[in-house]
N, C-alpha and C. Protein backbone atom coordinates (compact mmCIF):
# COMPACT_ATOMS: atom_id res chain seq x y z
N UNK A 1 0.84 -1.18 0.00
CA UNK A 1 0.00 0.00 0.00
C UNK A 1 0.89 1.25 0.00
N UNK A 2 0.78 2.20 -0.72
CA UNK A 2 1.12 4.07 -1.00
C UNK A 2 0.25 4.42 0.21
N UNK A 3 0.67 5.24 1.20
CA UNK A 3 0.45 6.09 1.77
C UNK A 3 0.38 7.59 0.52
N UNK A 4 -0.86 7.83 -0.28
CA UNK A 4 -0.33 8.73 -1.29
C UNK A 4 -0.88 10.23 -0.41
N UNK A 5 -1.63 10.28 0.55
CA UNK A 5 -1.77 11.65 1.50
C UNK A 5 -0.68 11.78 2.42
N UNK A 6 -0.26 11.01 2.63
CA UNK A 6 1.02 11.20 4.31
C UNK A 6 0.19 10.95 5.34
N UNK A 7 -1.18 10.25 5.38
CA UNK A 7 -1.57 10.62 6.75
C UNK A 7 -2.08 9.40 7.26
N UNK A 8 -1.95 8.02 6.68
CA UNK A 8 -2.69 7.00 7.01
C UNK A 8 -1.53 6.75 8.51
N UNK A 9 -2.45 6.47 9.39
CA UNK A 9 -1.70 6.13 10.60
C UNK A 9 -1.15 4.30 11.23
N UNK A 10 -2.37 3.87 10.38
CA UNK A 10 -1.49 2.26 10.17
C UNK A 10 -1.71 2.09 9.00
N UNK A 11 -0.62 1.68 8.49
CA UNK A 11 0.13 1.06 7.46
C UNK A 11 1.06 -0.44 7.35
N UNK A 12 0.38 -1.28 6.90
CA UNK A 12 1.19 -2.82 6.69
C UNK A 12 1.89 -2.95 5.81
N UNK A 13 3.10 -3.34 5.98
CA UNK A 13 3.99 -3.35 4.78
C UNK A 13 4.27 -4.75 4.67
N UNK A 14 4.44 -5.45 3.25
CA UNK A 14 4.41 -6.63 2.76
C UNK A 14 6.37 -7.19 3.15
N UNK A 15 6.41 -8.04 3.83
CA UNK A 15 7.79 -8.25 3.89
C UNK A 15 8.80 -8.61 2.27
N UNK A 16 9.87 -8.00 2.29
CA UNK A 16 10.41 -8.41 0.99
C UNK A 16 9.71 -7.92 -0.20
N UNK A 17 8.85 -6.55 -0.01
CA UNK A 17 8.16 -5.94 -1.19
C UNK A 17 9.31 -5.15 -2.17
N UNK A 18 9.24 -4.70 -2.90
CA UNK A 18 9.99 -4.39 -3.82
C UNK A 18 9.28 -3.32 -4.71
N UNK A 19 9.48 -2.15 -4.83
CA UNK A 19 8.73 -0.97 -5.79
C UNK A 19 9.35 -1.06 -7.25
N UNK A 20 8.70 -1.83 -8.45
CA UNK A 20 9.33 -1.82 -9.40
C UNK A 20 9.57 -0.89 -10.45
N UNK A 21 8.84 0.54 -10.19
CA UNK A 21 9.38 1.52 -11.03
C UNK A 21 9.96 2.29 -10.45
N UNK A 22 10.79 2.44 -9.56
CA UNK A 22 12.30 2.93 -8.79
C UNK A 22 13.39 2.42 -9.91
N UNK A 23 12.94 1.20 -10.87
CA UNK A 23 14.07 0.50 -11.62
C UNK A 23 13.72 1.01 -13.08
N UNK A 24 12.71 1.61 -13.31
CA UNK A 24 12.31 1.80 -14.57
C UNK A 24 12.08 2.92 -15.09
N UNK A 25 11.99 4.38 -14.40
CA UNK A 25 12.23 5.55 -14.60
C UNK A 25 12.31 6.47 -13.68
N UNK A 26 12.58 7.63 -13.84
CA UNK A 26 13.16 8.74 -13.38
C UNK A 26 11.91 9.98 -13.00
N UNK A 27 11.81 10.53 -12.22
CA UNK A 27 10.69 11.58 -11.97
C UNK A 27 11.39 12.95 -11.98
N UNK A 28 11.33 14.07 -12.92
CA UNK A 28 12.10 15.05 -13.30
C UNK A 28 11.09 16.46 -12.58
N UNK A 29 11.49 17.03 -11.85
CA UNK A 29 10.43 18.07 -11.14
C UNK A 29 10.63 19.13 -11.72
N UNK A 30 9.60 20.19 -11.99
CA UNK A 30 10.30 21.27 -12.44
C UNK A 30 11.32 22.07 -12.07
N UNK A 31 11.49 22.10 -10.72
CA UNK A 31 13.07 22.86 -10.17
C UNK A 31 14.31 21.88 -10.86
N UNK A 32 13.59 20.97 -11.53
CA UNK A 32 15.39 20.41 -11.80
C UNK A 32 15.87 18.67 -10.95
N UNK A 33 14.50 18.58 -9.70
CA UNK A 33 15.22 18.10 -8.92
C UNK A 33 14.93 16.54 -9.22
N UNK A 34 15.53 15.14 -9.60
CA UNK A 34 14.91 14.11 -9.69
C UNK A 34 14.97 13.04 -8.91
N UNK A 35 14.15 12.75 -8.74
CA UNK A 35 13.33 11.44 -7.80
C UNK A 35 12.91 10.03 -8.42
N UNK A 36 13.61 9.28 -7.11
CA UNK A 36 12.94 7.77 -8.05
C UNK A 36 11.31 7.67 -8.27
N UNK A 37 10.95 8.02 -7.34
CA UNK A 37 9.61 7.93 -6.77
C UNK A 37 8.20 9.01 -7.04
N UNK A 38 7.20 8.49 -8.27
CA UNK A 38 6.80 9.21 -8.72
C UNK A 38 5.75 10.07 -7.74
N UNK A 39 5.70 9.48 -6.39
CA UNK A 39 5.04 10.15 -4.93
C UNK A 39 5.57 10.42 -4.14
N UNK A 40 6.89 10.84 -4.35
CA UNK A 40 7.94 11.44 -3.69
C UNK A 40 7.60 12.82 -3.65
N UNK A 41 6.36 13.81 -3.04
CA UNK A 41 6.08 14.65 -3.33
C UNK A 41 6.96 15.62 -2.11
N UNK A 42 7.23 15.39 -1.22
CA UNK A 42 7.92 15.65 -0.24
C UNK A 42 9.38 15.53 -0.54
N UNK A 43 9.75 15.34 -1.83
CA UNK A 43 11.48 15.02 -2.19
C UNK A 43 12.60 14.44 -1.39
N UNK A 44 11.90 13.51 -0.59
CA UNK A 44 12.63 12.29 0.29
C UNK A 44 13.78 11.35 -0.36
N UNK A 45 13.37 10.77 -1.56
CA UNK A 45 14.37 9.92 -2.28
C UNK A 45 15.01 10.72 -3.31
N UNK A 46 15.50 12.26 -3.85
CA UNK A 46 16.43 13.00 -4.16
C UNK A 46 17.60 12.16 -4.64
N UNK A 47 17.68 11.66 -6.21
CA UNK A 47 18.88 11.22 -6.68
C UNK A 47 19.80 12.12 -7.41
N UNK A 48 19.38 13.13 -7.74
CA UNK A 48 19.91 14.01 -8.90
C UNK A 48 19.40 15.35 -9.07
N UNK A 49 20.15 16.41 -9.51
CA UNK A 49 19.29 17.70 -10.22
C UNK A 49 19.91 17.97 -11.78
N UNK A 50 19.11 17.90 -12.31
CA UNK A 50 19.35 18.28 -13.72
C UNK A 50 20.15 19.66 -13.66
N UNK A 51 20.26 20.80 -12.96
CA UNK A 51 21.17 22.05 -12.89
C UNK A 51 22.30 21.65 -12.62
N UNK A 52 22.95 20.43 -12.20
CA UNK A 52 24.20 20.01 -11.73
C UNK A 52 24.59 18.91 -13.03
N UNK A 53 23.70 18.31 -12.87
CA UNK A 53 24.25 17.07 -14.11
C UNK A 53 23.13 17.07 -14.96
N UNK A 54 23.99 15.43 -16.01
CA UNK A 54 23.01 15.51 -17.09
C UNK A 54 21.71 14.08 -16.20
N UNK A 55 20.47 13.76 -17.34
CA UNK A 55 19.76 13.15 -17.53
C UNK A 55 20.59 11.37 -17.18
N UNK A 56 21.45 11.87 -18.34
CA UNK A 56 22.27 10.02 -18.53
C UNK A 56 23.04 10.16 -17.11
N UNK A 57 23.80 10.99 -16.79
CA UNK A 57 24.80 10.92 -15.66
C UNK A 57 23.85 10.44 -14.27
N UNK A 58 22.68 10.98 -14.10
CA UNK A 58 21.73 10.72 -12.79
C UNK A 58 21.56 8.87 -13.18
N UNK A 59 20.82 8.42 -14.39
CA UNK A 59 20.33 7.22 -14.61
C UNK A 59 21.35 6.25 -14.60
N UNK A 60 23.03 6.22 -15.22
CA UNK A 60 23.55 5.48 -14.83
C UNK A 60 24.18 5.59 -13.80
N UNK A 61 24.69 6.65 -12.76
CA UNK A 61 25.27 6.66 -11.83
C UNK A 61 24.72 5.91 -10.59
N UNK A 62 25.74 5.73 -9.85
CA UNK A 62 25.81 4.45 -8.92
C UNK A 62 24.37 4.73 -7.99
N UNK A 63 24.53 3.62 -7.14
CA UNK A 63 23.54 4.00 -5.94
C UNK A 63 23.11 5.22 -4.78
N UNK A 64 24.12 5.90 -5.08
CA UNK A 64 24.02 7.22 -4.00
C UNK A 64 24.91 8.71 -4.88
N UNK A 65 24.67 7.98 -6.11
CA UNK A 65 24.94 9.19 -7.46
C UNK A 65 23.91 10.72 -7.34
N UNK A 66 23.86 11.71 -7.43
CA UNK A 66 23.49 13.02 -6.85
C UNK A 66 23.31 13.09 -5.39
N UNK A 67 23.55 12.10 -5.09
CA UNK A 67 23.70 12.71 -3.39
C UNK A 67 24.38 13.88 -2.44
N UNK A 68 23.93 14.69 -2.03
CA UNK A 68 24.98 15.46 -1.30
C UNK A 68 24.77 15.59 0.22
């Protein structure tokens, strides 16, 4: 289950779940800033900003690639 408001107060999470479009595209915000997570509206998972790098450099770079 998406918590997609922020406000559900119980929440069950499936053991060993896995979000499969974290692996399959990129969420580009208009400031620039990109996210795996297309409900990342709160910009929690922050991999990259397009003002610093490119498109290709965010997608292949490693696991903690735009991090600062």
């Amino acid at each position: 289950m998406i918590d997609y408001l922020g406000n559900d107060s119980h929440i069950e999470y499936l053991e060993n779940f896995s979000c499969p479009q974290q692996y399959q595209r990129l969420v580009i915000g208009a400031d620039g800033r990109v996210m795996k997570c297309s409900n990342d509206e709160e910009n929690r998972e922050a991999i990259g900003d397009l003002n610093a790098e490119t498109v290709h450099r965010i997608w292949h770079g490693g696991k903690d690639a735009g991090r600062s």
